[in-house]
PDB file of N, CA and C in Angstrom:
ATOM      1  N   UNK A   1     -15.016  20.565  26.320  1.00  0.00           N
ATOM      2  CA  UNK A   1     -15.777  20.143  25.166  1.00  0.00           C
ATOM      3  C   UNK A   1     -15.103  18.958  24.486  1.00  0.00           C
ATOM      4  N   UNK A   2     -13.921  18.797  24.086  1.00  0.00           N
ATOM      5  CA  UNK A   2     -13.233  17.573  23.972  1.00  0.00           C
ATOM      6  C   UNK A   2     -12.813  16.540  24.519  1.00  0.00           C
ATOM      7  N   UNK A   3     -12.951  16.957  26.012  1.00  0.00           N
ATOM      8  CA  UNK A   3     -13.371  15.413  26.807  1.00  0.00           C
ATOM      9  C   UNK A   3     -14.450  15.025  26.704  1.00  0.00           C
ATOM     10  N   UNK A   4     -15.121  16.075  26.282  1.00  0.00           N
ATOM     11  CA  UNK A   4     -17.139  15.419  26.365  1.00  0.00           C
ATOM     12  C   UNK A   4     -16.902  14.424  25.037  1.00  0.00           C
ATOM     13  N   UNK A   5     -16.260  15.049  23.910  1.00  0.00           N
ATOM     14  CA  UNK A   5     -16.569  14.670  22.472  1.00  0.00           C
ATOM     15  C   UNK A   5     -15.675  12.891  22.349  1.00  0.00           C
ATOM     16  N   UNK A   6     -14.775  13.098  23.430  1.00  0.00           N
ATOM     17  CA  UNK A   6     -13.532  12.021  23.720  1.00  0.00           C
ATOM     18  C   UNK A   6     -14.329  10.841  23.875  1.00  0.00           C
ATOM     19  N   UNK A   7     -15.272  11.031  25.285  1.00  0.00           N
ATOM     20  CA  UNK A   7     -16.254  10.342  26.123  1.00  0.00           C
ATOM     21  C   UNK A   7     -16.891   9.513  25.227  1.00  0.00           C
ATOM     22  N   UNK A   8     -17.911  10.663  24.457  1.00  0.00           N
ATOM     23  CA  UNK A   8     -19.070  10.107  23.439  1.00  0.00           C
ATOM     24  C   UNK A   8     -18.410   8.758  22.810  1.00  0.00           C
ATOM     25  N   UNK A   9     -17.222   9.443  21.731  1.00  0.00           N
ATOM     26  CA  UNK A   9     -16.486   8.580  20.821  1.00  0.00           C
ATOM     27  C   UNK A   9     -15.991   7.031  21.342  1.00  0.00           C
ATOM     28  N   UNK A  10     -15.602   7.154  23.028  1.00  0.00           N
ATOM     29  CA  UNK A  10     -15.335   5.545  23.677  1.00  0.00           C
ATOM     30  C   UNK A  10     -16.234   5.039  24.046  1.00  0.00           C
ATOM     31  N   UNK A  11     -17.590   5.648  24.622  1.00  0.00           N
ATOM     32  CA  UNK A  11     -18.842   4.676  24.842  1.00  0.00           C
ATOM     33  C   UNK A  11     -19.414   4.619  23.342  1.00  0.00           C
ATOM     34  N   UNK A  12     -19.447   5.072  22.700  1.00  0.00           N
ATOM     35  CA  UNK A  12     -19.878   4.330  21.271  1.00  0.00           C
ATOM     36  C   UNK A  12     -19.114   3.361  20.682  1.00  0.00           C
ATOM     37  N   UNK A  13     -17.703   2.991  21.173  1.00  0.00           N
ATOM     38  CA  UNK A  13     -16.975   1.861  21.150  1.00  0.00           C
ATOM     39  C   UNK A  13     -17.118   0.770  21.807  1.00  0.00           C
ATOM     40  N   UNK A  14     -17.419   1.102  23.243  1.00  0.00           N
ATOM     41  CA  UNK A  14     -17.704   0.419  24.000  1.00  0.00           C
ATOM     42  C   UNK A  14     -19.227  -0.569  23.687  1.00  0.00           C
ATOM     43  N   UNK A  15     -19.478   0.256  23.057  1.00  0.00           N
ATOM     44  CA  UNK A  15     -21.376  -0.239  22.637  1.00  0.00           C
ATOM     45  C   UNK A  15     -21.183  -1.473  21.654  1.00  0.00           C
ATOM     46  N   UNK A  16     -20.311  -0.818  20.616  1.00  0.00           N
ATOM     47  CA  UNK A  16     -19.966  -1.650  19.416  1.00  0.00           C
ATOM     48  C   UNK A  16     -19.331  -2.770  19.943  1.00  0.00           C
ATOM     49  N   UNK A  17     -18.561  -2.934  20.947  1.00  0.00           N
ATOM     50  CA  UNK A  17     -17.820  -4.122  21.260  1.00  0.00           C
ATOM     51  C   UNK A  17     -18.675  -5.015  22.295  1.00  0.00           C
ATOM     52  N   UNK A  18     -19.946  -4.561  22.700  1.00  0.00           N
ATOM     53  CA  UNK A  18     -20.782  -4.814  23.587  1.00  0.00           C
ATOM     54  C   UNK A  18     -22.095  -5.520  22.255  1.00  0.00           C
ATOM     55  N   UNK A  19     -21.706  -4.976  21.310  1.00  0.00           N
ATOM     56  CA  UNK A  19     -23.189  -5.786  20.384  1.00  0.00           C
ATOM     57  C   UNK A  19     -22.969  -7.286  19.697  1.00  0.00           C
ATOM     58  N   UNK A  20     -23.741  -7.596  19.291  1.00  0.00           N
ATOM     59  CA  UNK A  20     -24.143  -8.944  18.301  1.00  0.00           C
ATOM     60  C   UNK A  20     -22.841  -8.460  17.369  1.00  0.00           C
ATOM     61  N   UNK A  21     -21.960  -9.830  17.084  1.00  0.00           N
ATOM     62  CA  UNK A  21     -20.984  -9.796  16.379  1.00  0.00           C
ATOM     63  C   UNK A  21     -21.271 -10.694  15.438  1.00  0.00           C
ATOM     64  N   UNK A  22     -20.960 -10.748  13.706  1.00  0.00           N
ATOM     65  CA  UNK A  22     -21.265 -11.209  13.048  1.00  0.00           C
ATOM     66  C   UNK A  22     -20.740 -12.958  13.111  1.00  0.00           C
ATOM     67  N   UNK A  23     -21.497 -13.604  12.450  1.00  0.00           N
ATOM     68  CA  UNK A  23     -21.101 -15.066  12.544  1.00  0.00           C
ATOM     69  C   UNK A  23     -19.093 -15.330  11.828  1.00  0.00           C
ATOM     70  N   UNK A  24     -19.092 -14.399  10.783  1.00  0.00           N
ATOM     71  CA  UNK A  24     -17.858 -14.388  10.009  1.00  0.00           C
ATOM     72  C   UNK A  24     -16.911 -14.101  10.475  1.00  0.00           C
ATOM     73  N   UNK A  25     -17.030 -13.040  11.493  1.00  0.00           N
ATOM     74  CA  UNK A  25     -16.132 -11.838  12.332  1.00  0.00           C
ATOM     75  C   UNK A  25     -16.045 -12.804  13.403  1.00  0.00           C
ATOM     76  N   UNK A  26     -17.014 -13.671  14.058  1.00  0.00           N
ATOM     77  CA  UNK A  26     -16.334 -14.316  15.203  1.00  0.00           C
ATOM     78  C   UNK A  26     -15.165 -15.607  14.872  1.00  0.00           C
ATOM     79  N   UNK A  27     -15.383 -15.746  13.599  1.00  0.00           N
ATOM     80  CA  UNK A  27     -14.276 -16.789  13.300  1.00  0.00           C
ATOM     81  C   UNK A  27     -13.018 -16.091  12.860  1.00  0.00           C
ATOM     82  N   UNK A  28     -13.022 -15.007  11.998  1.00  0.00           N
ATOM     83  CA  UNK A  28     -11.804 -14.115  11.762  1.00  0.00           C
ATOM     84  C   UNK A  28     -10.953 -13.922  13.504  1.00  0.00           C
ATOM     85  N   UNK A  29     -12.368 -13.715  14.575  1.00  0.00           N
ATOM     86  CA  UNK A  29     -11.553 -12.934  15.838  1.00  0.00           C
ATOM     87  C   UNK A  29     -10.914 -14.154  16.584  1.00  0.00           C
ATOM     88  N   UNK A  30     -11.782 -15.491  16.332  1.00  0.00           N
ATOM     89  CA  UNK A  30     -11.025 -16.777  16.400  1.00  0.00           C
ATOM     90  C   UNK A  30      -9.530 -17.489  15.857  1.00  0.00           C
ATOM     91  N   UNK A  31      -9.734 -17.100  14.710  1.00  0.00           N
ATOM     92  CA  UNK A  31      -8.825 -16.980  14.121  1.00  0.00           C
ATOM     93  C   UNK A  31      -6.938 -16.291  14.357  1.00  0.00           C
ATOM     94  N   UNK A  32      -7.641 -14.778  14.759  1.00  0.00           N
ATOM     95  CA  UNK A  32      -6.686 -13.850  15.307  1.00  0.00           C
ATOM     96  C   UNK A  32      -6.014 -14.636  16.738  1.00  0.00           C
ATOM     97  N   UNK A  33      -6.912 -14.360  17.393  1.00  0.00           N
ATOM     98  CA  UNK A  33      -6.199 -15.316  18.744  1.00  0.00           C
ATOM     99  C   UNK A  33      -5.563 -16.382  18.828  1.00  0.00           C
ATOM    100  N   UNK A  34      -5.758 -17.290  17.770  1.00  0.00           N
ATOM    101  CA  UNK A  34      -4.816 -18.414  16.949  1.00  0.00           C
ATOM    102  C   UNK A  34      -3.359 -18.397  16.887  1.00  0.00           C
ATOM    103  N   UNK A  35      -3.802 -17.355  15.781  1.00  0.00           N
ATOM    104  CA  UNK A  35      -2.116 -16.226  15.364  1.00  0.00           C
ATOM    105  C   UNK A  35      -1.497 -15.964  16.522  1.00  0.00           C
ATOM    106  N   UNK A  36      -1.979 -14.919  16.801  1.00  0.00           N
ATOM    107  CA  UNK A  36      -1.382 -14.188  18.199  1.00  0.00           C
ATOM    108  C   UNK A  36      -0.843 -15.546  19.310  1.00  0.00           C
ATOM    109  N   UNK A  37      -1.845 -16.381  20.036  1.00  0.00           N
ATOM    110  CA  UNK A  37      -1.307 -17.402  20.425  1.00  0.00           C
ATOM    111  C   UNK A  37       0.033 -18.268  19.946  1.00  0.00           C
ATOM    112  N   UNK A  38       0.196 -18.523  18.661  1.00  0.00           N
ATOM    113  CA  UNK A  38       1.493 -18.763  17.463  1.00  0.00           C
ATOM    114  C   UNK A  38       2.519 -18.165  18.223  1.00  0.00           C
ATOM    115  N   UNK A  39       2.081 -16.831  17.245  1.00  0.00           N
ATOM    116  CA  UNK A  39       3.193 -16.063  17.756  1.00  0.00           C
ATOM    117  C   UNK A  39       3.872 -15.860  19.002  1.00  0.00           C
ATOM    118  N   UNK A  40       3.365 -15.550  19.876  1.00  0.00           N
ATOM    119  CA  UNK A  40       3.466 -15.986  21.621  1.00  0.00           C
ATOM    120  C   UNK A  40       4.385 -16.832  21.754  1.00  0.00           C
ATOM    121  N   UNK A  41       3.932 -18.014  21.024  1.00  0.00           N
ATOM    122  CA  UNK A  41       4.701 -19.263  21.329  1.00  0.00           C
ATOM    123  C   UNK A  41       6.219 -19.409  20.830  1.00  0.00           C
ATOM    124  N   UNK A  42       6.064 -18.736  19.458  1.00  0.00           N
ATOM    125  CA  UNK A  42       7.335 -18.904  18.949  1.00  0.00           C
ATOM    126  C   UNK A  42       8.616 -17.399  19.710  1.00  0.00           C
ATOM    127  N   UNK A  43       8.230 -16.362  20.013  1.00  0.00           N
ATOM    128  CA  UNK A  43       8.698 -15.796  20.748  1.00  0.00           C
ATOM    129  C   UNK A  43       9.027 -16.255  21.957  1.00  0.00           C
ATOM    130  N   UNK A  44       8.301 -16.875  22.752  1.00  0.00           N
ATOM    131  CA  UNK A  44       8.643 -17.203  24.154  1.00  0.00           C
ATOM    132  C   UNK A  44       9.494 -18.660  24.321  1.00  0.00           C
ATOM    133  N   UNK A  45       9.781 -19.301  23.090  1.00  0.00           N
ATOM    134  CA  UNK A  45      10.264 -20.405  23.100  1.00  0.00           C
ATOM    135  C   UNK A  45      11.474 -20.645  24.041  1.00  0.00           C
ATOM    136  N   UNK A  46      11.556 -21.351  25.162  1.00  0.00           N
ATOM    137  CA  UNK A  46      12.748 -21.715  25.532  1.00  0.00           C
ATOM    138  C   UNK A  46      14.085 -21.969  25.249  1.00  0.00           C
ATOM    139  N   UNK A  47      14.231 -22.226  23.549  1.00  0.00           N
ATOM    140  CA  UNK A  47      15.279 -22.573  22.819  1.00  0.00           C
ATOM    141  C   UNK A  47      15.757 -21.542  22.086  1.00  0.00           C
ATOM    142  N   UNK A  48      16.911 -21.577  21.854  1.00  0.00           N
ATOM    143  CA  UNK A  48      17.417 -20.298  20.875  1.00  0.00           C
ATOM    144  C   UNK A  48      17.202 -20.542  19.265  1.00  0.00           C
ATOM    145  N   UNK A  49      16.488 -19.341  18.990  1.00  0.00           N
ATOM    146  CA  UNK A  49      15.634 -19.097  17.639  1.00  0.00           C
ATOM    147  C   UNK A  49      16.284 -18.282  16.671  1.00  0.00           C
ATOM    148  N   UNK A  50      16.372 -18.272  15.705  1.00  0.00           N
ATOM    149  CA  UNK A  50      17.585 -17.448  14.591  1.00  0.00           C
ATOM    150  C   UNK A  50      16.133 -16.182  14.918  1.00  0.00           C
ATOM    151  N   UNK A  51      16.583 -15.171  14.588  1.00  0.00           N
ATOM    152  CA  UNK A  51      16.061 -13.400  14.886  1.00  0.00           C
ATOM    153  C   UNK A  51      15.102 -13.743  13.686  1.00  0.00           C
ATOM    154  N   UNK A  52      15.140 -13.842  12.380  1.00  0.00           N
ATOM    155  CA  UNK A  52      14.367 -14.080  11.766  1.00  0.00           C
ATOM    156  C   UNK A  52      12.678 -14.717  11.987  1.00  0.00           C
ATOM    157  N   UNK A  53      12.475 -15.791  12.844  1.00  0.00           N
ATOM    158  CA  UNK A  53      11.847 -16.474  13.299  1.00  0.00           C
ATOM    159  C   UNK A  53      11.005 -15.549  14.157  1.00  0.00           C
ATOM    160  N   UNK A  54      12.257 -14.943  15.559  1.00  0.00           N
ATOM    161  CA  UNK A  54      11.296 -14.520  16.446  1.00  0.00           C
ATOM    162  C   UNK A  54      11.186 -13.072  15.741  1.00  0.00           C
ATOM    163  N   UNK A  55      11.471 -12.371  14.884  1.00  0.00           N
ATOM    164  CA  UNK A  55      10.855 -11.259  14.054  1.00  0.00           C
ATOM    165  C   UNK A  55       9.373 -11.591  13.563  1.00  0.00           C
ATOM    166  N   UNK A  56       8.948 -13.002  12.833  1.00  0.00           N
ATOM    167  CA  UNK A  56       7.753 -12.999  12.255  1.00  0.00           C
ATOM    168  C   UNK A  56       7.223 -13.679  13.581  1.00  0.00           C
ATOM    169  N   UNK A  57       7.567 -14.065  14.771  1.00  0.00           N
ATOM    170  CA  UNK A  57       6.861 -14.241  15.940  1.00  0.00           C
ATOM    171  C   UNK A  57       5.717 -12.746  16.232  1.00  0.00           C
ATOM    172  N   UNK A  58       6.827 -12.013  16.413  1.00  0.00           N
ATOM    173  CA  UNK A  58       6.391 -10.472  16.629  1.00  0.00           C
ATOM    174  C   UNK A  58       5.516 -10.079  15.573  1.00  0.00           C
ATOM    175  N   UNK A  59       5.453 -10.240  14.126  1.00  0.00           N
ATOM    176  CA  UNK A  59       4.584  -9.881  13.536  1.00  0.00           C
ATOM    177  C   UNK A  59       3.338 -10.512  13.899  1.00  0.00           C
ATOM    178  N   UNK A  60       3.287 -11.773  14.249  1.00  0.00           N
ATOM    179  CA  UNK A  60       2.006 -12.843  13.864  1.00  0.00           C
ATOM    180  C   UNK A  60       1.379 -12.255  15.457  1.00  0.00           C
ATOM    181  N   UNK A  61       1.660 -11.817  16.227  1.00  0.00           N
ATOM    182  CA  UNK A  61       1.193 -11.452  17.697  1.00  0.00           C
ATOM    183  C   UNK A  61       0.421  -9.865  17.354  1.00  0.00           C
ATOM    184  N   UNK A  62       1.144  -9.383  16.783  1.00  0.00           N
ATOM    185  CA  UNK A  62       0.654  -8.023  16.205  1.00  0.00           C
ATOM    186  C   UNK A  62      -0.460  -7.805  15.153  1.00  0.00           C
ATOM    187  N   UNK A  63      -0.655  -8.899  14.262  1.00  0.00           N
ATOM    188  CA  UNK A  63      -1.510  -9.459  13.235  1.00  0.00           C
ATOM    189  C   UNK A  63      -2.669 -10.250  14.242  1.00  0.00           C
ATOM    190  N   UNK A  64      -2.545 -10.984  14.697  1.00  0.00           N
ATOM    191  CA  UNK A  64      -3.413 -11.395  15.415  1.00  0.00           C
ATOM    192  C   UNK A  64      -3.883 -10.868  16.569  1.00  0.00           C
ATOM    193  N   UNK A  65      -3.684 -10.155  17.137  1.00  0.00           N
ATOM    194  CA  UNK A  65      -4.052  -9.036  17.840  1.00  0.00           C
ATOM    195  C   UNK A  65      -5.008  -7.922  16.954  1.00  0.00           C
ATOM    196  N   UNK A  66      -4.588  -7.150  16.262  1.00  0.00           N
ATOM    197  CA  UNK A  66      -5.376  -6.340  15.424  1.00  0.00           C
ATOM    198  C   UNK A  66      -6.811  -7.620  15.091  1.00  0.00           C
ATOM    199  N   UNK A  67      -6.180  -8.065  14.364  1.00  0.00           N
ATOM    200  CA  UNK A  67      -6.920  -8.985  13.044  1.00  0.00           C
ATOM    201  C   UNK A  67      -8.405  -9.156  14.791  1.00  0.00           C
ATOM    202  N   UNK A  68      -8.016  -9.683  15.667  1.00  0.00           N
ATOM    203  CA  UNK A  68      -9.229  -9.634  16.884  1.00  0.00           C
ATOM    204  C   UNK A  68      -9.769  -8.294  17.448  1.00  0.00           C
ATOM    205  N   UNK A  69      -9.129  -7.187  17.552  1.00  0.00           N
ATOM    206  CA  UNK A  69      -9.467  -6.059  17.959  1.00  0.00           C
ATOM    207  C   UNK A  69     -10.592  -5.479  16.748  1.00  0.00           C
ATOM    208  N   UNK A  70     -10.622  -5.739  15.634  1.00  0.00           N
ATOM    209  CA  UNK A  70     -11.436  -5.470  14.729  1.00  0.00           C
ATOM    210  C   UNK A  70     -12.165  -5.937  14.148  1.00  0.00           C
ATOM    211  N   UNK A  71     -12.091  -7.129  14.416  1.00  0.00           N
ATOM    212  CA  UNK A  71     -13.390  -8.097  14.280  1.00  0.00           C
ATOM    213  C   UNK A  71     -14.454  -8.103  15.670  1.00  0.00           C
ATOM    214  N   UNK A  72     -13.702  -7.842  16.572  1.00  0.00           N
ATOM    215  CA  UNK A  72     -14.749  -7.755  17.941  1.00  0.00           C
ATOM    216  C   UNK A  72     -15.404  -6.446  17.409  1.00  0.00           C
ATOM    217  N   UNK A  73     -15.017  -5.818  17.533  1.00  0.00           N
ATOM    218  CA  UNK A  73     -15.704  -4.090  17.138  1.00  0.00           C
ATOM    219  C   UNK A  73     -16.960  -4.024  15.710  1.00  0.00           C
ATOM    220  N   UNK A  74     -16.729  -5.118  14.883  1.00  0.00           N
ATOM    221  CA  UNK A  74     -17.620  -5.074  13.673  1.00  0.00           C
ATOM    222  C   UNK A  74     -19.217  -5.711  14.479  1.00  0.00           C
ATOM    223  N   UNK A  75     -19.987  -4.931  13.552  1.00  0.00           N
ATOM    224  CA  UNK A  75     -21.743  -4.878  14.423  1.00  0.00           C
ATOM    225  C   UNK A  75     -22.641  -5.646  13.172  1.00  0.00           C
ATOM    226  N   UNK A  76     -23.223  -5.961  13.331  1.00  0.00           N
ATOM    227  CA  UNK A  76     -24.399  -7.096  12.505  1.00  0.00           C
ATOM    228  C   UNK A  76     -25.259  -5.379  11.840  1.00  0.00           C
ATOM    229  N   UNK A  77     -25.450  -4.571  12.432  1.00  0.00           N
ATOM    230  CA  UNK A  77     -26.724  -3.650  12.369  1.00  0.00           C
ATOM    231  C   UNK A  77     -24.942  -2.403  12.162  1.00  0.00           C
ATOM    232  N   UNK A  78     -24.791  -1.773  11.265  1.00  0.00           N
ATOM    233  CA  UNK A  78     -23.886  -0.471  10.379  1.00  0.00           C
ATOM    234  C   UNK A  78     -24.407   0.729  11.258  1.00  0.00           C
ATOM    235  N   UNK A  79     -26.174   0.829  11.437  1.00  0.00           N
ATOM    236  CA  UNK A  79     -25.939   2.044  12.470  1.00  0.00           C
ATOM    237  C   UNK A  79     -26.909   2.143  13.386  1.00  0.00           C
ATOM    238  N   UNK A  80     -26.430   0.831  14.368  1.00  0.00           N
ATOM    239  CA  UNK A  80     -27.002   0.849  15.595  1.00  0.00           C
ATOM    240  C   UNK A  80     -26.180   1.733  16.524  1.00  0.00           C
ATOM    241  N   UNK A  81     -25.317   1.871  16.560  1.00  0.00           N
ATOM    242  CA  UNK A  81     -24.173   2.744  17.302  1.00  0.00           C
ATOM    243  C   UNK A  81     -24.403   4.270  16.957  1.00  0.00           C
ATOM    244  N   UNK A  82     -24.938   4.721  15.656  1.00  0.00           N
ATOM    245  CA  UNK A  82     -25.079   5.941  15.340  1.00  0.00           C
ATOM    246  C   UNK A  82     -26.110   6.957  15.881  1.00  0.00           C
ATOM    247  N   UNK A  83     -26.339   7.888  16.518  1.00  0.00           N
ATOM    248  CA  UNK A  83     -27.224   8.825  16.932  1.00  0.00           C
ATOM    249  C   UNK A  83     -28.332   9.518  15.933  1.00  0.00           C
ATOM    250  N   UNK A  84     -29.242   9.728  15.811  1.00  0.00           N
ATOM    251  CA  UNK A  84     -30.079   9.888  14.947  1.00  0.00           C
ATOM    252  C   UNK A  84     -29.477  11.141  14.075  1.00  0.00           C
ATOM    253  N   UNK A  85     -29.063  11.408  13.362  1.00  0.00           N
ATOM    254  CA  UNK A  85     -28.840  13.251  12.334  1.00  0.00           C
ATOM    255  C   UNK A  85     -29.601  13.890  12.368  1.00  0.00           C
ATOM    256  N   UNK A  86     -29.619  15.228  12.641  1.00  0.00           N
ATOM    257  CA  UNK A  86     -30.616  16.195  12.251  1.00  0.00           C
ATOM    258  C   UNK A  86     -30.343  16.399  10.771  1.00  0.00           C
ATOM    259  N   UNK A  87     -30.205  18.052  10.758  1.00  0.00           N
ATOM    260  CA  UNK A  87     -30.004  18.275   9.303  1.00  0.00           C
ATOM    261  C   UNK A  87     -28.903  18.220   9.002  1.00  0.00           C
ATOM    262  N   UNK A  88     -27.384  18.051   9.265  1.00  0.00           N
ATOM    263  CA  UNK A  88     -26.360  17.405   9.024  1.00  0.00           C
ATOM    264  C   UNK A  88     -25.582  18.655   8.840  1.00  0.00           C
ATOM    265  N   UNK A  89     -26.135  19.565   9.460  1.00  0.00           N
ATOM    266  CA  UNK A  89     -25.616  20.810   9.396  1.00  0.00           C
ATOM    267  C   UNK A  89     -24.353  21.604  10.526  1.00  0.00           C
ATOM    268  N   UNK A  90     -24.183  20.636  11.423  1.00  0.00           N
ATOM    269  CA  UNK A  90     -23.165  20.773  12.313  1.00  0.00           C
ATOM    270  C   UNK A  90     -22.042  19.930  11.908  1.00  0.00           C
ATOM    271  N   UNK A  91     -20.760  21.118  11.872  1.00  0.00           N
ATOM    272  CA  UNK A  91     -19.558  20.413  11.268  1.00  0.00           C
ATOM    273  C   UNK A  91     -18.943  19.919  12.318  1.00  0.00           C
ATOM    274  N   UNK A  92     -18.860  20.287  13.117  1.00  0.00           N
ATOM    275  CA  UNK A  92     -18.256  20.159  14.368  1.00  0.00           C
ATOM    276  C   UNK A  92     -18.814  18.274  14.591  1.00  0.00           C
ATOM    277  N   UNK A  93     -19.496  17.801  14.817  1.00  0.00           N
ATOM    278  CA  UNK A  93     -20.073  16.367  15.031  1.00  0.00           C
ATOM    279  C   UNK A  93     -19.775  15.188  13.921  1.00  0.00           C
ATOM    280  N   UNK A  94     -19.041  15.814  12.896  1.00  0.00           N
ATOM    281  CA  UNK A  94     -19.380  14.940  12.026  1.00  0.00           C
ATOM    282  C   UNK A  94     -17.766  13.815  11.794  1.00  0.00           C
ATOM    283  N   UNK A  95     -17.583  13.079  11.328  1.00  0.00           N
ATOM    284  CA  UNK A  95     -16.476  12.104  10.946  1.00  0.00           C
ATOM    285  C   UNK A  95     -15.735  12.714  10.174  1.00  0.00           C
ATOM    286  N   UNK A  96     -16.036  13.312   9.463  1.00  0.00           N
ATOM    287  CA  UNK A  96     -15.235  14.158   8.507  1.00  0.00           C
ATOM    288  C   UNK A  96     -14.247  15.255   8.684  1.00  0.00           C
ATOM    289  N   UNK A  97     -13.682  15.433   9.871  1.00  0.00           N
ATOM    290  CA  UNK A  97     -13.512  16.616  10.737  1.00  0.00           C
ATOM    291  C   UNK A  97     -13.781  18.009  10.348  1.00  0.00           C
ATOM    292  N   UNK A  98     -15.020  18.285   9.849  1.00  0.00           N
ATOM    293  CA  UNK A  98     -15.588  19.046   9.634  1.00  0.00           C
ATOM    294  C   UNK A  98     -15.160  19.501   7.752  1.00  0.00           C
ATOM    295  N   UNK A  99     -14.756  18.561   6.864  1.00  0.00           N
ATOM    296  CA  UNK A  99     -14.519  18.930   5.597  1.00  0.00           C
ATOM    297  C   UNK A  99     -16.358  17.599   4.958  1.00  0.00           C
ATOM    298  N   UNK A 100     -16.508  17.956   4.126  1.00  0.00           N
ATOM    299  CA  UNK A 100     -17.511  17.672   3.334  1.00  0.00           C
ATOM    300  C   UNK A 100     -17.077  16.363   2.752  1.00  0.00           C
ATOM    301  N   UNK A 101     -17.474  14.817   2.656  1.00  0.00           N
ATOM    302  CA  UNK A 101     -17.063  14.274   1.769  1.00  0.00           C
ATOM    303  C   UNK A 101     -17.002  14.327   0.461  1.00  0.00           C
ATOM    304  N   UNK A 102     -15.944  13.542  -0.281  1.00  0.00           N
ATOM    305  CA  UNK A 102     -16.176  13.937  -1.834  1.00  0.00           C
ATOM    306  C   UNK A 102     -17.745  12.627  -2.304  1.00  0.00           C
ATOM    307  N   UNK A 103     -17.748  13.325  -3.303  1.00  0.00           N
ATOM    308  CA  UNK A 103     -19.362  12.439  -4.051  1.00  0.00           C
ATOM    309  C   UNK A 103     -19.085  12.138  -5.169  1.00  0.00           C
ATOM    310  N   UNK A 104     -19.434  10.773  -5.634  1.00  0.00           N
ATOM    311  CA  UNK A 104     -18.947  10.278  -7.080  1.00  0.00           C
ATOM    312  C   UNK A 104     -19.614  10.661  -8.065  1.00  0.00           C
TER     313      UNK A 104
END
């Protein structure tokens, strides 16, 4: 039952990273690969670099990495990826791991 539930959860990722990505999000994910590229560079530099340097190398690869992994994943349409709800009465299915959200 939790490989089934595993399954569901990566092809609905897979979907999301497969849809229309927003015009904003493709420049943020542009952006990221920028960074990350940076960073790359200043890490892999041929020359010897004070630790400091290649420390925020390592950050900016890690930042730009994310900063693209989550902009690819953002969808134009909030719940095209989502399965229709019944009565919302199964805890077991829900995001919440089965606790109720709070309500303002």
């Amino acid at each position: 039952m939790a490989k089934e539930k595993f399954k569901d959860k990566l092809k609905s990722y897979l979907v999301r990273c497969n849809a229309e990505t927003p015009p904003f999000f493709k420049k943020l994910r542009t952006v990221g690969v920028v960074v990350a590229a940076a960073g790359t560079a200043l890490v892999t530099a041929p020359v010897a670099l004070p630790a400091m340097v290649l420390a925020i190398g390592g950050y900016l690869i890690v930042g730009g990495a994310v900063a693209s992994a989550v902009s690819q994943a953002a969808i134009a349409d909030a719940h095209a990826d989502c399965p229709a709800t019944g009565s919302g009465t199964d805890d077991e299915d829900d995001d919440f791991g089965g606790m109720a959200p709070i309500a303002n």
